[in-house]
ModelCIF file with pLDDT and N, C-alpha, C, O atoms, coordinates in Angstrom:
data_MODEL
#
_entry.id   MODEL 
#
_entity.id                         1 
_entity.type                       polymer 
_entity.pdbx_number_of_molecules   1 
#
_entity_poly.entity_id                      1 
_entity_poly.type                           'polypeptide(L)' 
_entity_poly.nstd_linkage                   no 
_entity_poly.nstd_monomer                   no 
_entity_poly.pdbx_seq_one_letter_code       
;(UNK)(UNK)(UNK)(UNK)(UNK)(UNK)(UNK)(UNK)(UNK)(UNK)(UNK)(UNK)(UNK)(UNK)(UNK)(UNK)
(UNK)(UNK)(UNK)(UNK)(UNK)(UNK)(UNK)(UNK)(UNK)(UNK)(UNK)(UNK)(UNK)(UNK)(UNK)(UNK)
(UNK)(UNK)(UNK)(UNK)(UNK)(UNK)
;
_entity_poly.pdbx_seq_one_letter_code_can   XXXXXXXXXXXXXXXXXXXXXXXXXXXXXXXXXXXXXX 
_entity_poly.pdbx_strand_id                 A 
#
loop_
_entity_poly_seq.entity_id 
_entity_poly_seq.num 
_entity_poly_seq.mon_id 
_entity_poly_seq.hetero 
1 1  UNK n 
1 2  UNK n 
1 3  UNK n 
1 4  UNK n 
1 5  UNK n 
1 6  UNK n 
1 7  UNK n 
1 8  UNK n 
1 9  UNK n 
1 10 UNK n 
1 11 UNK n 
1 12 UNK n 
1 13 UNK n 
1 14 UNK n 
1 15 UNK n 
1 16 UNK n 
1 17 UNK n 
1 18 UNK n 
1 19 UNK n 
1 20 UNK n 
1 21 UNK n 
1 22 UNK n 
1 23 UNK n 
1 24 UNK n 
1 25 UNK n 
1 26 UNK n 
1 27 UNK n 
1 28 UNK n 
1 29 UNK n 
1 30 UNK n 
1 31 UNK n 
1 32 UNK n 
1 33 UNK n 
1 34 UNK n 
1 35 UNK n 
1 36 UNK n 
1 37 UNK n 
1 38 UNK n 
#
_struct_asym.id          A 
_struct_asym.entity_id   1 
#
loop_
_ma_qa_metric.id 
_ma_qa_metric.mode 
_ma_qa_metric.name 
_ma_qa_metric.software_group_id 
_ma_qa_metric.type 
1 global pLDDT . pLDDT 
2 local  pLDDT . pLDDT 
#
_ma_qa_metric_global.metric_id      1 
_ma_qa_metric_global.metric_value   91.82 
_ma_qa_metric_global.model_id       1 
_ma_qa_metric_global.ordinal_id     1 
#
loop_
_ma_qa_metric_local.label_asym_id 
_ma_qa_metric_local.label_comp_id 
_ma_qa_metric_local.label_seq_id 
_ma_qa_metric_local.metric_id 
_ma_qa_metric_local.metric_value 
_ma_qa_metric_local.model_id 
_ma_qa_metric_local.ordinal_id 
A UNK 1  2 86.00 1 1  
A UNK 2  2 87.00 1 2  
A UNK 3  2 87.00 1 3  
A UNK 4  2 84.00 1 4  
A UNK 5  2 83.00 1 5  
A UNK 6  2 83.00 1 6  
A UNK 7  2 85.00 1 7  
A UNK 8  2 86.00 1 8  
A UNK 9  2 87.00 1 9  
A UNK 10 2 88.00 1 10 
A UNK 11 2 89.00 1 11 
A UNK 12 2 86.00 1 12 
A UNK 13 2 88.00 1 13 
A UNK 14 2 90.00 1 14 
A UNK 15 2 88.00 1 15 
A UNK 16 2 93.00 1 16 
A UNK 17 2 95.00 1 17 
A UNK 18 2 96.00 1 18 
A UNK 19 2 97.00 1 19 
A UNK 20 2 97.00 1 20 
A UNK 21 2 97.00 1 21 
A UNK 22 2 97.00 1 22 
A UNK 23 2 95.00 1 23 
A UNK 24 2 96.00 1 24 
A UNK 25 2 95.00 1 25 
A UNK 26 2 93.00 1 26 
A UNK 27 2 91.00 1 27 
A UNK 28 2 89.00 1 28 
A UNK 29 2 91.00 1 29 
A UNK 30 2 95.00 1 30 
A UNK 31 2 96.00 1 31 
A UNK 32 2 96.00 1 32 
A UNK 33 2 97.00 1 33 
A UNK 34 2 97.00 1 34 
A UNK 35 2 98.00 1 35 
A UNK 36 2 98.00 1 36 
A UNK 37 2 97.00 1 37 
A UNK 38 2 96.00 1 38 
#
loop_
_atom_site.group_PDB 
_atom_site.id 
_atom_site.type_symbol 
_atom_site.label_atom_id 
_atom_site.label_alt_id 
_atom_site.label_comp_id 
_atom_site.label_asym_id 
_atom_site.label_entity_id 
_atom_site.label_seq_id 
_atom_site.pdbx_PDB_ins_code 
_atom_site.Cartn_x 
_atom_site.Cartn_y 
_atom_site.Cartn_z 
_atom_site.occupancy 
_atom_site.B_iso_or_equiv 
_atom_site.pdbx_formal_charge 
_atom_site.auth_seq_id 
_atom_site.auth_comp_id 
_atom_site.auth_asym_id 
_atom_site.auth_atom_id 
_atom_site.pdbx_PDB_model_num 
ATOM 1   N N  . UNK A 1 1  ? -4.054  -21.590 -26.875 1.00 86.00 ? 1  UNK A N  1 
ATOM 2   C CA . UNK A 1 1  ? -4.489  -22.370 -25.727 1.00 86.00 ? 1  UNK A CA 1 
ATOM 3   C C  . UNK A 1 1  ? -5.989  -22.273 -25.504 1.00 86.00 ? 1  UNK A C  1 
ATOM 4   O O  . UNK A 1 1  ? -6.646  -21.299 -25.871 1.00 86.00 ? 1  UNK A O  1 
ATOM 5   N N  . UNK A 1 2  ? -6.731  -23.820 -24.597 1.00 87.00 ? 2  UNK A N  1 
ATOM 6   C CA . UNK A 1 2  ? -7.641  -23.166 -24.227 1.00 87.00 ? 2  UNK A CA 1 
ATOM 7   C C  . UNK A 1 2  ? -8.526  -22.580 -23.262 1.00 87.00 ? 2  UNK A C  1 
ATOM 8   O O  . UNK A 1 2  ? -9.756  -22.605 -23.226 1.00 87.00 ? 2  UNK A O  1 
ATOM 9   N N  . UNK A 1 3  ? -7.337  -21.819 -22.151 1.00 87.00 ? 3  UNK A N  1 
ATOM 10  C CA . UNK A 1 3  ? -7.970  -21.163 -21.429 1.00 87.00 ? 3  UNK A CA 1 
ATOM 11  C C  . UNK A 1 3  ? -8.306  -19.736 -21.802 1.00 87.00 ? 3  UNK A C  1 
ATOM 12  O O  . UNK A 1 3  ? -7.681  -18.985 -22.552 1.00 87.00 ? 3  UNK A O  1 
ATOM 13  N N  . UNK A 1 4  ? -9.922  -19.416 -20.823 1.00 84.00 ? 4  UNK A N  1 
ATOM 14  C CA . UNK A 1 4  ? -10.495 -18.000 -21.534 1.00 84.00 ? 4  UNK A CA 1 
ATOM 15  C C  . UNK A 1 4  ? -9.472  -16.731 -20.644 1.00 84.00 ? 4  UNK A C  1 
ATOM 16  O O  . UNK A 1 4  ? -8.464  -16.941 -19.969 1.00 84.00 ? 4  UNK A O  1 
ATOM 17  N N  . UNK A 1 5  ? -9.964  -15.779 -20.856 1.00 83.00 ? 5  UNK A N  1 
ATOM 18  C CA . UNK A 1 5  ? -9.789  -14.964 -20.450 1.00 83.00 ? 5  UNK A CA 1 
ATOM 19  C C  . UNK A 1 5  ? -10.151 -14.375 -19.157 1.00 83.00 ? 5  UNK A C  1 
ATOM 20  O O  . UNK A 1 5  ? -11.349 -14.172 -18.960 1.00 83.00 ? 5  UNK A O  1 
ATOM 21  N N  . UNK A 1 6  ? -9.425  -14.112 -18.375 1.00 83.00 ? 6  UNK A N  1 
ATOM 22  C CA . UNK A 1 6  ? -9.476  -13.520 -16.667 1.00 83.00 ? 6  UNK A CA 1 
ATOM 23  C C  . UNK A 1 6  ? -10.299 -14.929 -16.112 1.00 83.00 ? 6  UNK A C  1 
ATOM 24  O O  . UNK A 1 6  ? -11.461 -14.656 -15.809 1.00 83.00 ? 6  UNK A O  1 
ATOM 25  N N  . UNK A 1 7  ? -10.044 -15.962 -15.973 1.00 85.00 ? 7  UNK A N  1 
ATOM 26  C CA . UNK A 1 7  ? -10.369 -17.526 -15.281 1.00 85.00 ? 7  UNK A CA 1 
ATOM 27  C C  . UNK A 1 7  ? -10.298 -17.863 -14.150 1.00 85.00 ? 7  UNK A C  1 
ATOM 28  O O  . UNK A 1 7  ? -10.984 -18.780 -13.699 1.00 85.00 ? 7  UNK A O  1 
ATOM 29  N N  . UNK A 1 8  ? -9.486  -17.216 -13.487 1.00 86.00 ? 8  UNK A N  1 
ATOM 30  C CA . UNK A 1 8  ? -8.881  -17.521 -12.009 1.00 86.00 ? 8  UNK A CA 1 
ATOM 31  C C  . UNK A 1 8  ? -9.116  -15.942 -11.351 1.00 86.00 ? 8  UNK A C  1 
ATOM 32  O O  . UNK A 1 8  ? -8.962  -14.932 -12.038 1.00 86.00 ? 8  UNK A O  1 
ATOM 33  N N  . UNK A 1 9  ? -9.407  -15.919 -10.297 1.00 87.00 ? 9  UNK A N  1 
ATOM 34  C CA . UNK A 1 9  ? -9.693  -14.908 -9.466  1.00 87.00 ? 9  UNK A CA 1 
ATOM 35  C C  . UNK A 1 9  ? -8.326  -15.300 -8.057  1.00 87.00 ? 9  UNK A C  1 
ATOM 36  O O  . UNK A 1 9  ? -8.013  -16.266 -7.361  1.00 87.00 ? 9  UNK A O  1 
ATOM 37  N N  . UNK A 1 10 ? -7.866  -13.834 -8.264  1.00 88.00 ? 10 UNK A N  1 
ATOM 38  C CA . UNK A 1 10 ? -6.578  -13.731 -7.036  1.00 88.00 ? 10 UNK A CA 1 
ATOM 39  C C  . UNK A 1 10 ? -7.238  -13.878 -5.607  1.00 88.00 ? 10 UNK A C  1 
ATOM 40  O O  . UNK A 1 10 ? -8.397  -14.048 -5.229  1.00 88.00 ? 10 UNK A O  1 
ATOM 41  N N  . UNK A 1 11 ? -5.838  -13.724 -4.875  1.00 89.00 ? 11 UNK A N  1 
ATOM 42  C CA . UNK A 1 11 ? -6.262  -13.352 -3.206  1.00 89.00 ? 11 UNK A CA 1 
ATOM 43  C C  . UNK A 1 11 ? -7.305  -12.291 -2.669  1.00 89.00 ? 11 UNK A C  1 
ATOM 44  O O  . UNK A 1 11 ? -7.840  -12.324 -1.561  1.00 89.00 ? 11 UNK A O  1 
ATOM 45  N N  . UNK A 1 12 ? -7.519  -11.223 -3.785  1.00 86.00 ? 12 UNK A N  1 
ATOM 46  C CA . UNK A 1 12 ? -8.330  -9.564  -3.264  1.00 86.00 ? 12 UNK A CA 1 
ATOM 47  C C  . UNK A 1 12 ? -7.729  -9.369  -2.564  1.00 86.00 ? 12 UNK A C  1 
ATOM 48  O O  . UNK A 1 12 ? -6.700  -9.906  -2.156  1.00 86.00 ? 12 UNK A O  1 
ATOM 49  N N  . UNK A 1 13 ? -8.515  -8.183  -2.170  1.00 88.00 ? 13 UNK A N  1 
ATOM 50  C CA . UNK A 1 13 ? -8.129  -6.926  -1.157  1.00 88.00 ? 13 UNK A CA 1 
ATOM 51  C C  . UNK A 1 13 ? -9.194  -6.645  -0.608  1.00 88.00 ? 13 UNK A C  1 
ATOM 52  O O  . UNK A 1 13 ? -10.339 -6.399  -0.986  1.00 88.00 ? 13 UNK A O  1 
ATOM 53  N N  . UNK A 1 14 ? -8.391  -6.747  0.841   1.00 90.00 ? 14 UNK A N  1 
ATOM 54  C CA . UNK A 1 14 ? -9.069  -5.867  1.818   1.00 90.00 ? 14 UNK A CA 1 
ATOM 55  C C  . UNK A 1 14 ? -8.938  -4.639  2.619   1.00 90.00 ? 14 UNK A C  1 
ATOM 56  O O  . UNK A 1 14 ? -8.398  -4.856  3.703   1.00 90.00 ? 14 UNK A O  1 
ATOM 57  N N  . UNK A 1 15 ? -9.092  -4.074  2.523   1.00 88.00 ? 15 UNK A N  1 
ATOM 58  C CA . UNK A 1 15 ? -8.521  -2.847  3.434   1.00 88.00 ? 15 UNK A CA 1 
ATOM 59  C C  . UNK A 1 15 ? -9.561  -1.850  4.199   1.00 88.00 ? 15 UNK A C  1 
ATOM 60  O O  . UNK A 1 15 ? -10.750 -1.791  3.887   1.00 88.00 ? 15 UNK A O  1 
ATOM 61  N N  . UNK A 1 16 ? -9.022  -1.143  5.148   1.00 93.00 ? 16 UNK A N  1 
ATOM 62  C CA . UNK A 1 16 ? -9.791  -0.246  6.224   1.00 93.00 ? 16 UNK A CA 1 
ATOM 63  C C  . UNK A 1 16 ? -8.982  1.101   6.233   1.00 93.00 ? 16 UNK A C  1 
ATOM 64  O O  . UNK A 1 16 ? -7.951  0.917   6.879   1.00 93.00 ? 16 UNK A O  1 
ATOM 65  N N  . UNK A 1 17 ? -9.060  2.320   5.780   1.00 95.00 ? 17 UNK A N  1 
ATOM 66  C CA . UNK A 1 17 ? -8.339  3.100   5.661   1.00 95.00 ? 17 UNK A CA 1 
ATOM 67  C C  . UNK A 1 17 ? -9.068  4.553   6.513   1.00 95.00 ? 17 UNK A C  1 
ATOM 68  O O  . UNK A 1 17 ? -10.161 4.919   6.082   1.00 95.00 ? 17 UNK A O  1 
ATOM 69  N N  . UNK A 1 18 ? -8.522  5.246   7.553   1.00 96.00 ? 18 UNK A N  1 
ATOM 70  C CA . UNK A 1 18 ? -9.657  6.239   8.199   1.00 96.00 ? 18 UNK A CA 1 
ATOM 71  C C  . UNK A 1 18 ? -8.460  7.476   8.054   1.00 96.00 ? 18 UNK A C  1 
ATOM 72  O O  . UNK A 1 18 ? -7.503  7.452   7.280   1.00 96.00 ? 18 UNK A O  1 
ATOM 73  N N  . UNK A 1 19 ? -8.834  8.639   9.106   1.00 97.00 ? 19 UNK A N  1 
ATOM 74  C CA . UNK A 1 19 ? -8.481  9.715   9.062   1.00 97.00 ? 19 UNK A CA 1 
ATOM 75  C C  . UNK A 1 19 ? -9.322  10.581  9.827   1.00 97.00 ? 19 UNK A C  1 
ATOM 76  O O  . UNK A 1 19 ? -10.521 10.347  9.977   1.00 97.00 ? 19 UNK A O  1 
ATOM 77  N N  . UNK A 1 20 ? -8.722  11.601  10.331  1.00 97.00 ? 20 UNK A N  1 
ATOM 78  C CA . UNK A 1 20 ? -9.149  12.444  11.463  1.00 97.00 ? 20 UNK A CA 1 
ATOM 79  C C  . UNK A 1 20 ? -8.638  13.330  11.539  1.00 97.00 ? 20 UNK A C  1 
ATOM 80  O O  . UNK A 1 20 ? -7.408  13.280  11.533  1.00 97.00 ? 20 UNK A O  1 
ATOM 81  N N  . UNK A 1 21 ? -9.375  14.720  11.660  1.00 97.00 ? 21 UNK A N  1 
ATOM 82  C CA . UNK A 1 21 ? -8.830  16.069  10.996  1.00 97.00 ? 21 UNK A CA 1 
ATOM 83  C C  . UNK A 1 21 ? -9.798  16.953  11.877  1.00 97.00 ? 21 UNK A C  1 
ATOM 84  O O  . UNK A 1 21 ? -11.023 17.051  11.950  1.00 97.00 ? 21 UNK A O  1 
ATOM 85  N N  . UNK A 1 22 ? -8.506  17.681  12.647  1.00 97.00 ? 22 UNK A N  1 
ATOM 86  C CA . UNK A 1 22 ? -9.454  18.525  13.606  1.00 97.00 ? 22 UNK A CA 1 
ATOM 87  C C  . UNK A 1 22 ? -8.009  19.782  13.731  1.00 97.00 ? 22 UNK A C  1 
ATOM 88  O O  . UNK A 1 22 ? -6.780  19.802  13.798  1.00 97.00 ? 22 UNK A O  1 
ATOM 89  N N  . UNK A 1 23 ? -9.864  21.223  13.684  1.00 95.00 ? 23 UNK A N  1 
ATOM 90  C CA . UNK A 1 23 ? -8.556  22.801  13.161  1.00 95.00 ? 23 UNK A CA 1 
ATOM 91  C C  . UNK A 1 23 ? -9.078  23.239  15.107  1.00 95.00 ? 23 UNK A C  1 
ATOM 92  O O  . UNK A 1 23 ? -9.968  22.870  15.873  1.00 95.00 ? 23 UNK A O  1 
ATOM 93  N N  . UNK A 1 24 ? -8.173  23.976  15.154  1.00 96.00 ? 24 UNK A N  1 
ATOM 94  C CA . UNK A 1 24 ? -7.930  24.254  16.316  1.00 96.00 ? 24 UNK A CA 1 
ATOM 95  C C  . UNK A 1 24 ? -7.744  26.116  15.920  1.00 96.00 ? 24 UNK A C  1 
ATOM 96  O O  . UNK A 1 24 ? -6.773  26.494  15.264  1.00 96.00 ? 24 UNK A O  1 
ATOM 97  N N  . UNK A 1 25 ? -8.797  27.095  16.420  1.00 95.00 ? 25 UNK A N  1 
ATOM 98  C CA . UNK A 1 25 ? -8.546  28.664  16.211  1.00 95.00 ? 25 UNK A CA 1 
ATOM 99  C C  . UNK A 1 25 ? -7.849  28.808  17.115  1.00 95.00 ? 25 UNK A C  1 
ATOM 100 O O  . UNK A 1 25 ? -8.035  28.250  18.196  1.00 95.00 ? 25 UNK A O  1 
ATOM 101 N N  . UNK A 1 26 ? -6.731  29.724  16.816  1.00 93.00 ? 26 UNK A N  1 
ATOM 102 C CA . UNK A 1 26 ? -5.691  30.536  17.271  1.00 93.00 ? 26 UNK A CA 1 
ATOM 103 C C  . UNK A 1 26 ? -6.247  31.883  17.644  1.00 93.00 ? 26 UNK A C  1 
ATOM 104 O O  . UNK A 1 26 ? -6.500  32.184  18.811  1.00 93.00 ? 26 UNK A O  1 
ATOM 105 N N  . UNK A 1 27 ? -6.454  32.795  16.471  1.00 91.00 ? 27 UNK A N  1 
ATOM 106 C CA . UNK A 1 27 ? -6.664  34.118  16.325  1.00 91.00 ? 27 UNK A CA 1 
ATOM 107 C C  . UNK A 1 27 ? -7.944  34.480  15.289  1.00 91.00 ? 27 UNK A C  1 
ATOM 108 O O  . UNK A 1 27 ? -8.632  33.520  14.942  1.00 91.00 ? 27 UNK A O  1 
ATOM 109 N N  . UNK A 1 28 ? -8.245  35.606  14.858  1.00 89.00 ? 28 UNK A N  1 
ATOM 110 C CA . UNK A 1 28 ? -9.455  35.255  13.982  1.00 89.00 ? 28 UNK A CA 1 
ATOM 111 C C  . UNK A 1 28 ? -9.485  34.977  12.729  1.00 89.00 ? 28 UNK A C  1 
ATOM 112 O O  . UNK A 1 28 ? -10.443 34.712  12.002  1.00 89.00 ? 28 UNK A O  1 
ATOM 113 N N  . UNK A 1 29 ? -7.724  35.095  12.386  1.00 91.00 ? 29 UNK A N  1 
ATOM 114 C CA . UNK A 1 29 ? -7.659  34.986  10.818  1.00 91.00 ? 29 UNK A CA 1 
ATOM 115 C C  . UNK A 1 29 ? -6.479  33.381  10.863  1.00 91.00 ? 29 UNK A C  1 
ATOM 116 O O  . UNK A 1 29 ? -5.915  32.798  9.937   1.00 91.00 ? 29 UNK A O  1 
ATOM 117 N N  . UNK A 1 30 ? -6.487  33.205  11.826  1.00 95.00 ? 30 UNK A N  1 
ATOM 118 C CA . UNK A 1 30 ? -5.521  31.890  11.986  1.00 95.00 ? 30 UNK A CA 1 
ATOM 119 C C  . UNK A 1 30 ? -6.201  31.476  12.488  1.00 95.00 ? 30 UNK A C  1 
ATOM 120 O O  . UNK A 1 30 ? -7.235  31.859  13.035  1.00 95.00 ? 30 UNK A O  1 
ATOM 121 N N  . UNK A 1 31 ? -5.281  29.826  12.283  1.00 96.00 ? 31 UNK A N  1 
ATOM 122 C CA . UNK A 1 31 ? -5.696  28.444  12.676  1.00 96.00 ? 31 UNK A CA 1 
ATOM 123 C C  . UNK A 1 31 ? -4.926  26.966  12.792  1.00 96.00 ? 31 UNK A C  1 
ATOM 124 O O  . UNK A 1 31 ? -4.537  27.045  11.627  1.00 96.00 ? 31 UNK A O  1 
ATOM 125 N N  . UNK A 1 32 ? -4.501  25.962  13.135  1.00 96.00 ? 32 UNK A N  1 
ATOM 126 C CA . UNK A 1 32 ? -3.757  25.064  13.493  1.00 96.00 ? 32 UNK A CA 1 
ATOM 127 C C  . UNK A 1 32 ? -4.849  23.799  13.235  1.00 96.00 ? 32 UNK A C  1 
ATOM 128 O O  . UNK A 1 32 ? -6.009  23.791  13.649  1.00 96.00 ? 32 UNK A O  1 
ATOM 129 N N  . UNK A 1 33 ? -4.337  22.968  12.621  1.00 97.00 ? 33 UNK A N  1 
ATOM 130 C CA . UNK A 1 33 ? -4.806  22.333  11.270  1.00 97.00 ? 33 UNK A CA 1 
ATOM 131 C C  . UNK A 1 33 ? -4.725  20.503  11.734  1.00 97.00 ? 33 UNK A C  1 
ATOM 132 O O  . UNK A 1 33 ? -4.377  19.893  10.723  1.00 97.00 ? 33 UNK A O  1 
ATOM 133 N N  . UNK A 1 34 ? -4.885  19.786  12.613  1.00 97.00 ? 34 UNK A N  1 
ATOM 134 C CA . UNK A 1 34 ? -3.815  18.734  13.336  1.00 97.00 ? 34 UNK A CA 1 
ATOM 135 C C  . UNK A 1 34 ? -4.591  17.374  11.965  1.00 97.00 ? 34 UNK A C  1 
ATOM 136 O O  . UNK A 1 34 ? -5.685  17.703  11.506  1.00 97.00 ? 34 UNK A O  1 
ATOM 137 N N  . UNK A 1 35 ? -4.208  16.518  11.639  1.00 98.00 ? 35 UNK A N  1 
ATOM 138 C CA . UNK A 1 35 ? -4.282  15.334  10.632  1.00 98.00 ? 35 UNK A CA 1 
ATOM 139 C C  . UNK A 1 35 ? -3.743  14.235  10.871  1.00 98.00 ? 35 UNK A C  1 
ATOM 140 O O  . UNK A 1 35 ? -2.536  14.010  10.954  1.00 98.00 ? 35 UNK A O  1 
ATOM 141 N N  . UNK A 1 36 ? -5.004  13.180  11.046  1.00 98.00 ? 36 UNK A N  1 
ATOM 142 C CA . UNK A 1 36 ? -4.094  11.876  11.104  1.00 98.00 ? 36 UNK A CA 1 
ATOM 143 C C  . UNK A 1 36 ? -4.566  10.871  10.435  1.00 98.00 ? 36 UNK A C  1 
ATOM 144 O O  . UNK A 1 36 ? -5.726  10.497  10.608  1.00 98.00 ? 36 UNK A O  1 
ATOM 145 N N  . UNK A 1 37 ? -3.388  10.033  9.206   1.00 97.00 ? 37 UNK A N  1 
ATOM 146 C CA . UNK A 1 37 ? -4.445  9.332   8.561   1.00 97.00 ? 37 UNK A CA 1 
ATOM 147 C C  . UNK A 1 37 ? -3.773  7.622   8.904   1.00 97.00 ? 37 UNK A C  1 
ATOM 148 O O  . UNK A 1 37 ? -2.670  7.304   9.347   1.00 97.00 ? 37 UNK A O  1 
ATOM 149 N N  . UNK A 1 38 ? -4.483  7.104   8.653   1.00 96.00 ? 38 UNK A N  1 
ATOM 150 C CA . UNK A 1 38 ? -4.001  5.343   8.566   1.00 96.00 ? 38 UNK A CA 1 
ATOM 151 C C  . UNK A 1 38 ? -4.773  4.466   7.304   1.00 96.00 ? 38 UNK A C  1 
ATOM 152 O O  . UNK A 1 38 ? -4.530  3.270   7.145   1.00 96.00 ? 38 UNK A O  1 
#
């Protein structure tokens, strides 16, 4: 045939992806860890 190679370009992508991460001390050798991602 004669179409070339990769010719047409799709829909793409978009995306927004975050996250948030916060440690919280307990004691001096501990800690509580909280995570949130989207």
């Amino acid at each position: 045939g004669n179409l070339g190679i990769n010719a047409f370009k799709g829909p793409g992508y978009l995306g927004f992806d975050v996250a948030v991460v916060r440690s919280f001390p307990i004691r001096e050798r501990q800690k509580l860890e909280f995570r949130a991602e989207g």
